[in-house]
C-alpha atoms as a PDB file:
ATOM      1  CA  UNK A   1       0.000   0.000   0.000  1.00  0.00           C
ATOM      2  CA  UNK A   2       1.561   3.278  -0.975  1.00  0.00           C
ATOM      3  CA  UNK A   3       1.893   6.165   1.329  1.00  0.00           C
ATOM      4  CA  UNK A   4      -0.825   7.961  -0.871  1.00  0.00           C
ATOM      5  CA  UNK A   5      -3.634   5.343  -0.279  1.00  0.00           C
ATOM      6  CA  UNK A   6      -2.906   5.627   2.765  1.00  0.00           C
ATOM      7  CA  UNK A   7      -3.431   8.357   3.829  1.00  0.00           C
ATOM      8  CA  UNK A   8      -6.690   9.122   1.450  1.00  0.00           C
ATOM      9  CA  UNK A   9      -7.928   5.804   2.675  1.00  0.00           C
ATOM     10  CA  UNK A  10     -12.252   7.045   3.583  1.00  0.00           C
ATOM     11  CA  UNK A  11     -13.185   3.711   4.978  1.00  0.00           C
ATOM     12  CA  UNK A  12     -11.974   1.128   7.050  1.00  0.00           C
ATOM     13  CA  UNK A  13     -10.584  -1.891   5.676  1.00  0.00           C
ATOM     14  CA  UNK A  14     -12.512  -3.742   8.285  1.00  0.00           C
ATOM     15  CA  UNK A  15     -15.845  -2.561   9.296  1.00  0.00           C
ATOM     16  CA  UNK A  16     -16.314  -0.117   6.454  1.00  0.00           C
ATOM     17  CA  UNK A  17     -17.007   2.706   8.840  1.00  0.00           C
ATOM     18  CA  UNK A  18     -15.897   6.627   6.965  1.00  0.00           C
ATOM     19  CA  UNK A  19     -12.498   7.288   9.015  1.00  0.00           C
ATOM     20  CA  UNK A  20     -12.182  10.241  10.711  1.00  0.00           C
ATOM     21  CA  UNK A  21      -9.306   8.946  12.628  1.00  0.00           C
ATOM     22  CA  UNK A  22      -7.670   5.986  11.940  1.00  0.00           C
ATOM     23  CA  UNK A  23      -4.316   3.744  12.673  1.00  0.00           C
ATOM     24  CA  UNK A  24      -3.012   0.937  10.956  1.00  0.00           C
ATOM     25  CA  UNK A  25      -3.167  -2.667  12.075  1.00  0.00           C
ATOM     26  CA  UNK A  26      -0.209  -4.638  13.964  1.00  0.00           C
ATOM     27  CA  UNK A  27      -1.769  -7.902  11.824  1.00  0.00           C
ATOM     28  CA  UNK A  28      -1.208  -6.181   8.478  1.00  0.00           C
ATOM     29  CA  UNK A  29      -1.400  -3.388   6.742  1.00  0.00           C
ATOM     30  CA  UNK A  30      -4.944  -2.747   6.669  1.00  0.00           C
ATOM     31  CA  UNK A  31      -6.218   0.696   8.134  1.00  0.00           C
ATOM     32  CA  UNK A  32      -8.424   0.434  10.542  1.00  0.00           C
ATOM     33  CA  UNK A  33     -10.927   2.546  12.721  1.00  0.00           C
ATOM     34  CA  UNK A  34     -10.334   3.119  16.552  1.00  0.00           C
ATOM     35  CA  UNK A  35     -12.930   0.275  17.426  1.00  0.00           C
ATOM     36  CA  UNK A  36     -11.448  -2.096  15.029  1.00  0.00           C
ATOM     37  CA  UNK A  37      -7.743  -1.512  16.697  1.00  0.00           C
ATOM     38  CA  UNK A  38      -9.369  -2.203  20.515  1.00  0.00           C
ATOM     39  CA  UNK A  39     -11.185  -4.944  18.954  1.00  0.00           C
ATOM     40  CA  UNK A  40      -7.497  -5.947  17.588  1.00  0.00           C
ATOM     41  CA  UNK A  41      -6.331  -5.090  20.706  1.00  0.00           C
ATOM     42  CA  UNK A  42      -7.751  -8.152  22.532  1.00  0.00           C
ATOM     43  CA  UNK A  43      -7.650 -10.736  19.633  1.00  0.00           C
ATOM     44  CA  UNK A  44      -5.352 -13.804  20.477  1.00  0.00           C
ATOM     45  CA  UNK A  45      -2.609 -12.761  18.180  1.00  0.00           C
ATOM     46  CA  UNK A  46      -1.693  -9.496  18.930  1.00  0.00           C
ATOM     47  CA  UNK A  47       0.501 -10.140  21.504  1.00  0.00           C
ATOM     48  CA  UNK A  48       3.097 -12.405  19.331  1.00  0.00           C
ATOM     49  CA  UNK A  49       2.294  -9.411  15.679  1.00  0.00           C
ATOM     50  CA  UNK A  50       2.639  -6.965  18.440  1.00  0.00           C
ATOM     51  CA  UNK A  51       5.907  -7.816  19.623  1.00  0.00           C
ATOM     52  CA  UNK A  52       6.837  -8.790  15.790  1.00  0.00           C
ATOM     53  CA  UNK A  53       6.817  -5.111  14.887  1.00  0.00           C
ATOM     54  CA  UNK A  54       8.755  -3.959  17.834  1.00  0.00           C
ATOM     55  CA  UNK A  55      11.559  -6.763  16.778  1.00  0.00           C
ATOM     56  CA  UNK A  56      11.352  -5.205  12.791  1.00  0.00           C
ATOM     57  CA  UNK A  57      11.682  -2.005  13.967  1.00  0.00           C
ATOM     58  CA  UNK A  58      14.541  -3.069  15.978  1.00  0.00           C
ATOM     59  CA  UNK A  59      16.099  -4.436  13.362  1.00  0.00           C
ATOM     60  CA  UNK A  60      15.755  -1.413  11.300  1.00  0.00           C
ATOM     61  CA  UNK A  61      12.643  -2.589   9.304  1.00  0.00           C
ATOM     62  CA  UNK A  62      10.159   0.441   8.578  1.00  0.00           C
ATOM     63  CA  UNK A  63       7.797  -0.711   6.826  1.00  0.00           C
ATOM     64  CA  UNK A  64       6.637  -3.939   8.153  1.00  0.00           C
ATOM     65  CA  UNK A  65       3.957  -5.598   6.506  1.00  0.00           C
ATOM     66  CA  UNK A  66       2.982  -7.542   9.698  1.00  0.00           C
ATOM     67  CA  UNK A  67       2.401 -11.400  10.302  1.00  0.00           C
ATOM     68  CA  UNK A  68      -0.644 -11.839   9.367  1.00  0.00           C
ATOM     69  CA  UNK A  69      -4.208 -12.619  10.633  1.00  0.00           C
ATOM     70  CA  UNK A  70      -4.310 -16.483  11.496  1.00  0.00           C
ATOM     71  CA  UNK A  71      -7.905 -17.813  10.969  1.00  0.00           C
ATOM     72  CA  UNK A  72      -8.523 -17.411  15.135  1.00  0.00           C
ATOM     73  CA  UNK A  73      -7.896 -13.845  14.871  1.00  0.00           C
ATOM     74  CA  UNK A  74     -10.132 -13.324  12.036  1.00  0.00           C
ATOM     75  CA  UNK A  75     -13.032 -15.242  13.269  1.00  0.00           C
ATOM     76  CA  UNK A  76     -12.416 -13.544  17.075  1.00  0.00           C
ATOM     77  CA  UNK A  77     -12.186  -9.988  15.169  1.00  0.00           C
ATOM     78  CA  UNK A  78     -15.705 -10.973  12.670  1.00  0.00           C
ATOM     79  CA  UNK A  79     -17.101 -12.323  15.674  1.00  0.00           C
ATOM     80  CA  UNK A  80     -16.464  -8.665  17.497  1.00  0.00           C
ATOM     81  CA  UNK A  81     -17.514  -6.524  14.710  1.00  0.00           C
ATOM     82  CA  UNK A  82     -20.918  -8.494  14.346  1.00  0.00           C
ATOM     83  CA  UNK A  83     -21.722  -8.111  18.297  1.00  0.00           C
ATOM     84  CA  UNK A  84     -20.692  -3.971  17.780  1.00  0.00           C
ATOM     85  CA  UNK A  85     -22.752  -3.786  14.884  1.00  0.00           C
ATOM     86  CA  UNK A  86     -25.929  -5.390  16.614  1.00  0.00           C
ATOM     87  CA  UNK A  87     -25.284  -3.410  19.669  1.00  0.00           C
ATOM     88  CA  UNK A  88     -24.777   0.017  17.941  1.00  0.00           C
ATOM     89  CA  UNK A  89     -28.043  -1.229  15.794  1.00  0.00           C
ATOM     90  CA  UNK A  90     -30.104  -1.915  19.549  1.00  0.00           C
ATOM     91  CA  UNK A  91     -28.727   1.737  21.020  1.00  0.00           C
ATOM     92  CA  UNK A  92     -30.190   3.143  18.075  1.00  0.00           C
ATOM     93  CA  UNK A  93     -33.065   1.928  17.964  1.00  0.00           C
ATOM     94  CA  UNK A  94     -33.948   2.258  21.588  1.00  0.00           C
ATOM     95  CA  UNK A  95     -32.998   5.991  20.878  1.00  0.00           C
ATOM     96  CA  UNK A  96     -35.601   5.899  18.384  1.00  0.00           C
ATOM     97  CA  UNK A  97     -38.642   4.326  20.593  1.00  0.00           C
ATOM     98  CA  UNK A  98     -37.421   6.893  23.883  1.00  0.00           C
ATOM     99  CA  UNK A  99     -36.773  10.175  21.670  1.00  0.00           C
ATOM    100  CA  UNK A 100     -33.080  10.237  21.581  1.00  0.00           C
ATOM    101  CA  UNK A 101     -30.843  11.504  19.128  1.00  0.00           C
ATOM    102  CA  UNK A 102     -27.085  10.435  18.771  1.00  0.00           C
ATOM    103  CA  UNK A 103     -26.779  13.076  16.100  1.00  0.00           C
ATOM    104  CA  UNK A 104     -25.864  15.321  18.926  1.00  0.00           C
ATOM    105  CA  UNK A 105     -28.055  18.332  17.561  1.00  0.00           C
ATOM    106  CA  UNK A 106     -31.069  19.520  18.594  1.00  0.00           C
ATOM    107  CA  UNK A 107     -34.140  21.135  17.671  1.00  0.00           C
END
């Protein structure tokens, strides 16, 4: 991924969600969304791709493409999105039913 896509990258590589602030995974080199990278941040790999990229860098590796998601750490991070997805999709619509707005503006 070149430095240009990265950084006019609108959606996350994961969710989908429009970026507004974003960092870039320790799995690969997807860019991801701040709920995606706490999501990441308790997956069962990150410990070993986190400590991978400190070792690269050591080593004098900049651009590290990362180790990789096994197939644990991308059901654990599909299995995360899907419950923050139904949960944002429940606030909502109990917002709805009570009069709520998560727009934040008001009339």
């Amino acid at each position: 991924m070149s430095e240009y896509q990265i950084m006019h990258q609108k959606n996350c590589s994961r969710c989908g969600v429009e970026l507004k602030v974003w960092t870039m995974s320790k799995f690969n080199t997807d860019i991801i969304c701040m709920s995606c990278k706490e999501d990441e941040r308790q997956a069962p790999g990150y410990k070993a791709a986190d400590e991978a990229e400190l070792q690269a860098v050591k080593n004098g590796v900049r651009n590290f493409p990362g180790v990789g998601l096994s197939d644990e750490d991308k059901k654990f991070l599909a299995e995360r999105r899907a419950q923050r997805t139904t949960s944002t999709t429940h606030e909502c619509q109990i917002a709805e039913t009570s009069g709520e707005s998560h727009s934040g503006s008001s009339e």
